[in-house]
C-alpha atoms as a PDB file:
ATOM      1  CA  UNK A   1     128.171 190.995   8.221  1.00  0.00           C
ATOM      2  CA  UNK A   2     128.680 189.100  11.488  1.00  0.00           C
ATOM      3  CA  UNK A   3     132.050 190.418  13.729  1.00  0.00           C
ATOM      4  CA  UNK A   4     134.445 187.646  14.304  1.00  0.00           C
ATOM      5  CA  UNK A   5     135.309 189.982  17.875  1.00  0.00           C
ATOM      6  CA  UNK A   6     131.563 190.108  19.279  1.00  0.00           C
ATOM      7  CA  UNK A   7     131.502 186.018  20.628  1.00  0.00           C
ATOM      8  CA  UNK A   8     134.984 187.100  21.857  1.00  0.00           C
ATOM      9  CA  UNK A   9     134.165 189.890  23.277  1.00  0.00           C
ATOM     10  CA  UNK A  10     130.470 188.249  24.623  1.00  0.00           C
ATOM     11  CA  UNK A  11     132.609 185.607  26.478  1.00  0.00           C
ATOM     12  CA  UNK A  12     135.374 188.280  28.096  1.00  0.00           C
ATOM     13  CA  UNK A  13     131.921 189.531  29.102  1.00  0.00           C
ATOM     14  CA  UNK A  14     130.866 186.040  30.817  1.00  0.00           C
ATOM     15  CA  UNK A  15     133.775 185.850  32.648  1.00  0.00           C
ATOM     16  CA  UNK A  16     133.407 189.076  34.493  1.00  0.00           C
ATOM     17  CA  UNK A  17     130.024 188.322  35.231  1.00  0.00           C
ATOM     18  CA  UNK A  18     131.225 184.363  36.586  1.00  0.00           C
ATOM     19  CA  UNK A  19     134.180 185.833  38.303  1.00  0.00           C
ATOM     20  CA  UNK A  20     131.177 188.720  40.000  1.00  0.00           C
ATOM     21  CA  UNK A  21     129.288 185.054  40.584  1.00  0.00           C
ATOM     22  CA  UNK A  22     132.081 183.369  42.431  1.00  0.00           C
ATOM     23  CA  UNK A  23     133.060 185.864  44.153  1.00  0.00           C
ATOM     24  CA  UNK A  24     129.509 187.084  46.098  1.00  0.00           C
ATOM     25  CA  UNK A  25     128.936 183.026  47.086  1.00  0.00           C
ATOM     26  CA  UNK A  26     132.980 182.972  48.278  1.00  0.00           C
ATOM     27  CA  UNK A  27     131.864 186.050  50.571  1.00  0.00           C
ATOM     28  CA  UNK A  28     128.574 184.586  51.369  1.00  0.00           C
ATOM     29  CA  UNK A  29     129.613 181.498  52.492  1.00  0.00           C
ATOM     30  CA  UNK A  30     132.687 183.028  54.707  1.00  0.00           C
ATOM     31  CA  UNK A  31     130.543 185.841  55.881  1.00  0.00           C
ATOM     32  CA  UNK A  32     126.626 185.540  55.159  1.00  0.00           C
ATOM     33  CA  UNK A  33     126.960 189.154  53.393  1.00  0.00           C
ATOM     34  CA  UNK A  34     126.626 190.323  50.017  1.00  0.00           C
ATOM     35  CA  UNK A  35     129.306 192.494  48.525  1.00  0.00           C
ATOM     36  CA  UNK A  36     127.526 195.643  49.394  1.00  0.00           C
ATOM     37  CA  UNK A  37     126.731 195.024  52.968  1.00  0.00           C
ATOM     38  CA  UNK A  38     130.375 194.028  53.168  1.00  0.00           C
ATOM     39  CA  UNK A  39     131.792 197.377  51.657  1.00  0.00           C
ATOM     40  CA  UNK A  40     129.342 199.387  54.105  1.00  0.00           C
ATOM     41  CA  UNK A  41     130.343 197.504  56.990  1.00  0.00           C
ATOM     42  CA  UNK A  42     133.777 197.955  56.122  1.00  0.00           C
ATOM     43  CA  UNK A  43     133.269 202.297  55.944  1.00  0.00           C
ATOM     44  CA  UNK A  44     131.212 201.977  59.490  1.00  0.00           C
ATOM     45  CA  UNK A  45     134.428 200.402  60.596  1.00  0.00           C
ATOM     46  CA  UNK A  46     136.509 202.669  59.035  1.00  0.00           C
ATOM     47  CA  UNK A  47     135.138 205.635  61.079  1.00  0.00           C
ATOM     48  CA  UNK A  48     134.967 206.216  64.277  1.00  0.00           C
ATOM     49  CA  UNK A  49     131.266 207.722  64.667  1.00  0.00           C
ATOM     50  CA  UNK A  50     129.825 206.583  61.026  1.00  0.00           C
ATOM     51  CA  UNK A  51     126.565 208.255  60.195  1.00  0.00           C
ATOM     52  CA  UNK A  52     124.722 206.724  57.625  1.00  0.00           C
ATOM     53  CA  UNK A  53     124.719 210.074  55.023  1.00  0.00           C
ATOM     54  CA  UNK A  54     128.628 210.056  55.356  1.00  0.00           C
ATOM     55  CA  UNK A  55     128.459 206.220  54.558  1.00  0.00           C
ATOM     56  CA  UNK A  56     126.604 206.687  51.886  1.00  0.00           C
ATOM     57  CA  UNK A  57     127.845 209.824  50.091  1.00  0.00           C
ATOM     58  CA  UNK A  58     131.417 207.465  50.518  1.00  0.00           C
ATOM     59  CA  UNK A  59     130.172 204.688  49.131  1.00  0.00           C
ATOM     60  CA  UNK A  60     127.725 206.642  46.172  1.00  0.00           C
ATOM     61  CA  UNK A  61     124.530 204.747  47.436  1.00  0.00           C
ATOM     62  CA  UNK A  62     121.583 206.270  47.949  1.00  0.00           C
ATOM     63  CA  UNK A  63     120.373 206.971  51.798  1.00  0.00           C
ATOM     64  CA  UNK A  64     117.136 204.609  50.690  1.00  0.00           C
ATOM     65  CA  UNK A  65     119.860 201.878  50.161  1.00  0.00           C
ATOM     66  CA  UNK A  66     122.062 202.862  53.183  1.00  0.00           C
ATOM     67  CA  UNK A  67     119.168 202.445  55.435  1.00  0.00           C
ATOM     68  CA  UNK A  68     117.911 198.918  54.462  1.00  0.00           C
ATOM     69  CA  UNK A  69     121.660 197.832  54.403  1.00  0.00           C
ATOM     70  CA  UNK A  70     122.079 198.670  58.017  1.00  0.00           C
ATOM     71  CA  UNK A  71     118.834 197.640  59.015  1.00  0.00           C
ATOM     72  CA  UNK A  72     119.704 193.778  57.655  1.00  0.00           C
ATOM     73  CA  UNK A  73     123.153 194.594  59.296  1.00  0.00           C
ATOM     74  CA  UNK A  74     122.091 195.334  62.460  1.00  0.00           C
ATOM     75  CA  UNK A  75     119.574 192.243  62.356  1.00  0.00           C
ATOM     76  CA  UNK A  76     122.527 190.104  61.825  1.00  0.00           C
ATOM     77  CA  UNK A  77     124.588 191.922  65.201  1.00  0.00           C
ATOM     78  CA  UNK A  78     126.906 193.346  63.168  1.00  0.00           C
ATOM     79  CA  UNK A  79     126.101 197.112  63.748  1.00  0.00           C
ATOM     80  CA  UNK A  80     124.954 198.859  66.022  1.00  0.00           C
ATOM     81  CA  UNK A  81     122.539 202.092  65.450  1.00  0.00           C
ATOM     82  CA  UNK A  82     122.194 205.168  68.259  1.00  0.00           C
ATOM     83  CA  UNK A  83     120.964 208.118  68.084  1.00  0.00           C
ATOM     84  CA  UNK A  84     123.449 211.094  68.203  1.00  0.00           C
ATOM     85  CA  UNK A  85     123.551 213.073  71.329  1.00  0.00           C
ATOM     86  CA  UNK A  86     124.552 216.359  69.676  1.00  0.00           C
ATOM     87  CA  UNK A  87     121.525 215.786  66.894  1.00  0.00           C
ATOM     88  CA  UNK A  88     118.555 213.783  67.872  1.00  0.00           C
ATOM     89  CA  UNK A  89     117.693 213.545  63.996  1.00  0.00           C
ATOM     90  CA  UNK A  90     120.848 211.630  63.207  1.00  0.00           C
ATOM     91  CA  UNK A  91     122.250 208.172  63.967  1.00  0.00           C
ATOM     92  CA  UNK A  92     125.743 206.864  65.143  1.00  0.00           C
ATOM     93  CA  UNK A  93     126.530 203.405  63.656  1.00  0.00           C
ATOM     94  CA  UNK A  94     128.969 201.721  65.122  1.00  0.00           C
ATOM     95  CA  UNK A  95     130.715 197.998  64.674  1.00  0.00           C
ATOM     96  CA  UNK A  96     129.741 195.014  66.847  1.00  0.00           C
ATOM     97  CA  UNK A  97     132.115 192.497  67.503  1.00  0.00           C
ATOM     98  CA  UNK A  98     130.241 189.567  65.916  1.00  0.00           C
ATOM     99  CA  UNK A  99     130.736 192.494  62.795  1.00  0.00           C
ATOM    100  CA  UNK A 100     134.415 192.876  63.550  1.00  0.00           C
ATOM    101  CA  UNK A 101     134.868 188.749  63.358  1.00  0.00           C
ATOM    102  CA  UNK A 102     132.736 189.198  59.684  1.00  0.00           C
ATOM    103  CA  UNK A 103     135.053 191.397  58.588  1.00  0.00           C
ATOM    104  CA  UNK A 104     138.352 189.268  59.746  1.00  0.00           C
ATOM    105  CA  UNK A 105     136.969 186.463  58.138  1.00  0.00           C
ATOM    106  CA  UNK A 106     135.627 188.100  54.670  1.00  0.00           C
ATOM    107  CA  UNK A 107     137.772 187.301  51.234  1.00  0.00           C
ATOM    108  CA  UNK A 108     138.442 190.583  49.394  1.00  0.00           C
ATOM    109  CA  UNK A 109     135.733 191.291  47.012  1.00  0.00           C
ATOM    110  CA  UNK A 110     136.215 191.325  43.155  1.00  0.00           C
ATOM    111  CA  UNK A 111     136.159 195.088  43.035  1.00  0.00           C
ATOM    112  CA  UNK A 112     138.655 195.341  45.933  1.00  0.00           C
ATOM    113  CA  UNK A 113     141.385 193.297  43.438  1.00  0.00           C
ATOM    114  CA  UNK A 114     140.238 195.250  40.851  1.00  0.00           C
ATOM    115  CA  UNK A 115     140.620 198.841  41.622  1.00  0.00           C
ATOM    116  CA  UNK A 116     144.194 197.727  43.065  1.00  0.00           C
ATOM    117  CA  UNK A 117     145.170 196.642  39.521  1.00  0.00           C
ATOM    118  CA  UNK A 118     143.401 198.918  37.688  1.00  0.00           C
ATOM    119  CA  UNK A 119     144.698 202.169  39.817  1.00  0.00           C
ATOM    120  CA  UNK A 120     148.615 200.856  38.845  1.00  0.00           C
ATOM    121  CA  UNK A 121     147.263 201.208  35.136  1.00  0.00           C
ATOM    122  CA  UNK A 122     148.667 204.105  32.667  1.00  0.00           C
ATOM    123  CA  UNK A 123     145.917 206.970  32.861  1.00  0.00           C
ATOM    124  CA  UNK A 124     145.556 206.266  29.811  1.00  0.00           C
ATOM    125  CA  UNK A 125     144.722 202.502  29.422  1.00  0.00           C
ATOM    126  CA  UNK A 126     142.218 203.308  32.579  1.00  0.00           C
ATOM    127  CA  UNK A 127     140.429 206.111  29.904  1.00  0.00           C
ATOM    128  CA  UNK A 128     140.589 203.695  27.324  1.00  0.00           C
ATOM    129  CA  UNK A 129     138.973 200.850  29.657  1.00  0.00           C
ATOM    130  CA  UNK A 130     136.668 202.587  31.167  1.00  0.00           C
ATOM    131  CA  UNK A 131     135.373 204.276  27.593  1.00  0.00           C
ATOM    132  CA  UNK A 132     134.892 200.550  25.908  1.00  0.00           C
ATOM    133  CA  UNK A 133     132.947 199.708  28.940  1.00  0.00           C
ATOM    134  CA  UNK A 134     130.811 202.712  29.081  1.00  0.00           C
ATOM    135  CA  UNK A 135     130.367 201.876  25.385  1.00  0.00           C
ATOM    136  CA  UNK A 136     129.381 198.033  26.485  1.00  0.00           C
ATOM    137  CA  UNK A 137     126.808 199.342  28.581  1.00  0.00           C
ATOM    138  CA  UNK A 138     125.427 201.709  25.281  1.00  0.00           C
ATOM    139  CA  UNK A 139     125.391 198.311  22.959  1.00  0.00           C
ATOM    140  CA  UNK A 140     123.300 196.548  25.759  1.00  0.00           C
ATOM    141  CA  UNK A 141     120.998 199.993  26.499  1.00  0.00           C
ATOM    142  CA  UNK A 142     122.386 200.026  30.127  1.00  0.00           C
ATOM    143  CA  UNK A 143     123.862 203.506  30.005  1.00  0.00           C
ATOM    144  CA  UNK A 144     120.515 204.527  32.176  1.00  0.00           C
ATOM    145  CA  UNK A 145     120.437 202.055  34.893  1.00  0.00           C
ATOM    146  CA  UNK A 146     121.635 203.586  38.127  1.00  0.00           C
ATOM    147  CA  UNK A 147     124.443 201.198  39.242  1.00  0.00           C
ATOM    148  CA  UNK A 148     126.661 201.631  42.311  1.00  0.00           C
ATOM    149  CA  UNK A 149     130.673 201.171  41.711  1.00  0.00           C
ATOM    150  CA  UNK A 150     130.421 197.861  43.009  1.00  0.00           C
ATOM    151  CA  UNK A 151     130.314 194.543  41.383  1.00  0.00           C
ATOM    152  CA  UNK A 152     127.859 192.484  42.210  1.00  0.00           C
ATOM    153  CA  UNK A 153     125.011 190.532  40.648  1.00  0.00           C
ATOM    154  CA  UNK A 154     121.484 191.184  41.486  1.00  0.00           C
ATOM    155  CA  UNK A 155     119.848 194.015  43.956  1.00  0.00           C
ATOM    156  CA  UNK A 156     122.285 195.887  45.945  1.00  0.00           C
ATOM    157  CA  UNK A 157     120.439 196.096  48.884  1.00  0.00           C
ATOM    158  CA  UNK A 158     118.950 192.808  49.073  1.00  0.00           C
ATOM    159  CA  UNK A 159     118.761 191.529  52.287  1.00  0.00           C
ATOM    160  CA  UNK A 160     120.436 187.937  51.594  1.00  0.00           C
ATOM    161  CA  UNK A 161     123.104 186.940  49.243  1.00  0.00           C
ATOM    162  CA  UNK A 162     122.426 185.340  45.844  1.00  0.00           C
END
């Protein structure tokens, strides 16, 4: 017996995945970035003396990620990488100002809008959300890919945007 709610709830599922879609080319085209060298860009400039392990435990990518992010970064002007002079081991990133114009220029990405609405929901209606979705990802035998809490389409630290 076929649910009349699973096309339903297939297309509520397309539109998040268009509205992921048009948002990474909006950014793209303003900015040349995808959403996830945006939101690390955004922490470098956050900090004053950014290393890339504080960026990434913020962010929940791994260091692997972190590092290929700010390599492409950097390649673009946008950051700049030092070494520390307290620790020779670690790195200082830092914001260029052809990053600083980036960021000026970028649209808010989907997840920014998002977690603004979603944070003024009930604590309830965020469980509730947040347990249909977990269950979306069961029904489509997701529940074991590593994602970061970012929404985006395709490899999160790919050097180019979709």
């Amino acid at each position: 017996m076929d649910s009349e709610f699973a096309p339903l709830t297939l297309r509520a599922l397309r539109r998040v995945l268009r509205a992921t879609e048009i948002g990474s080319r909006q950014l793209a085209a303003a900015t040349g970035l995808t959403p996830s060298q945006l939101l690390v860009l955004r922490e470098i400039a956050a900090r004053e003396a950014a290393t890339p392990s504080a960026i990434a435990n913020a962010l929940q990518f791994s260091q692997a990620t972190i590092t290929t992010i700010v390599d492409r970064l950097q390649e673009l002007g946008f950051v700049h990488r030092q070494r520390s002079d307290r620790d020779k081991r670690q790195f200082i990133l830092t914001v260029e100002s052809a990053g600083q114009m980036a960021l000026a220029g970028a649209p808010d990405p989907v997840q920014t809008t998002f977690t603004a609405r979603f944070v003024r929901l009930p604590q309830w209606e965020q469980a509730m959300i947040l347990a249909a979705v977990e269950r979306l990802a069961m029904l489509m035998d997701a529940q074991h890919i590593d994602a970061a809490p970012l929404l985006d389409s395709g490899l999160i630290d790919r050097s180019e945007p979709a």
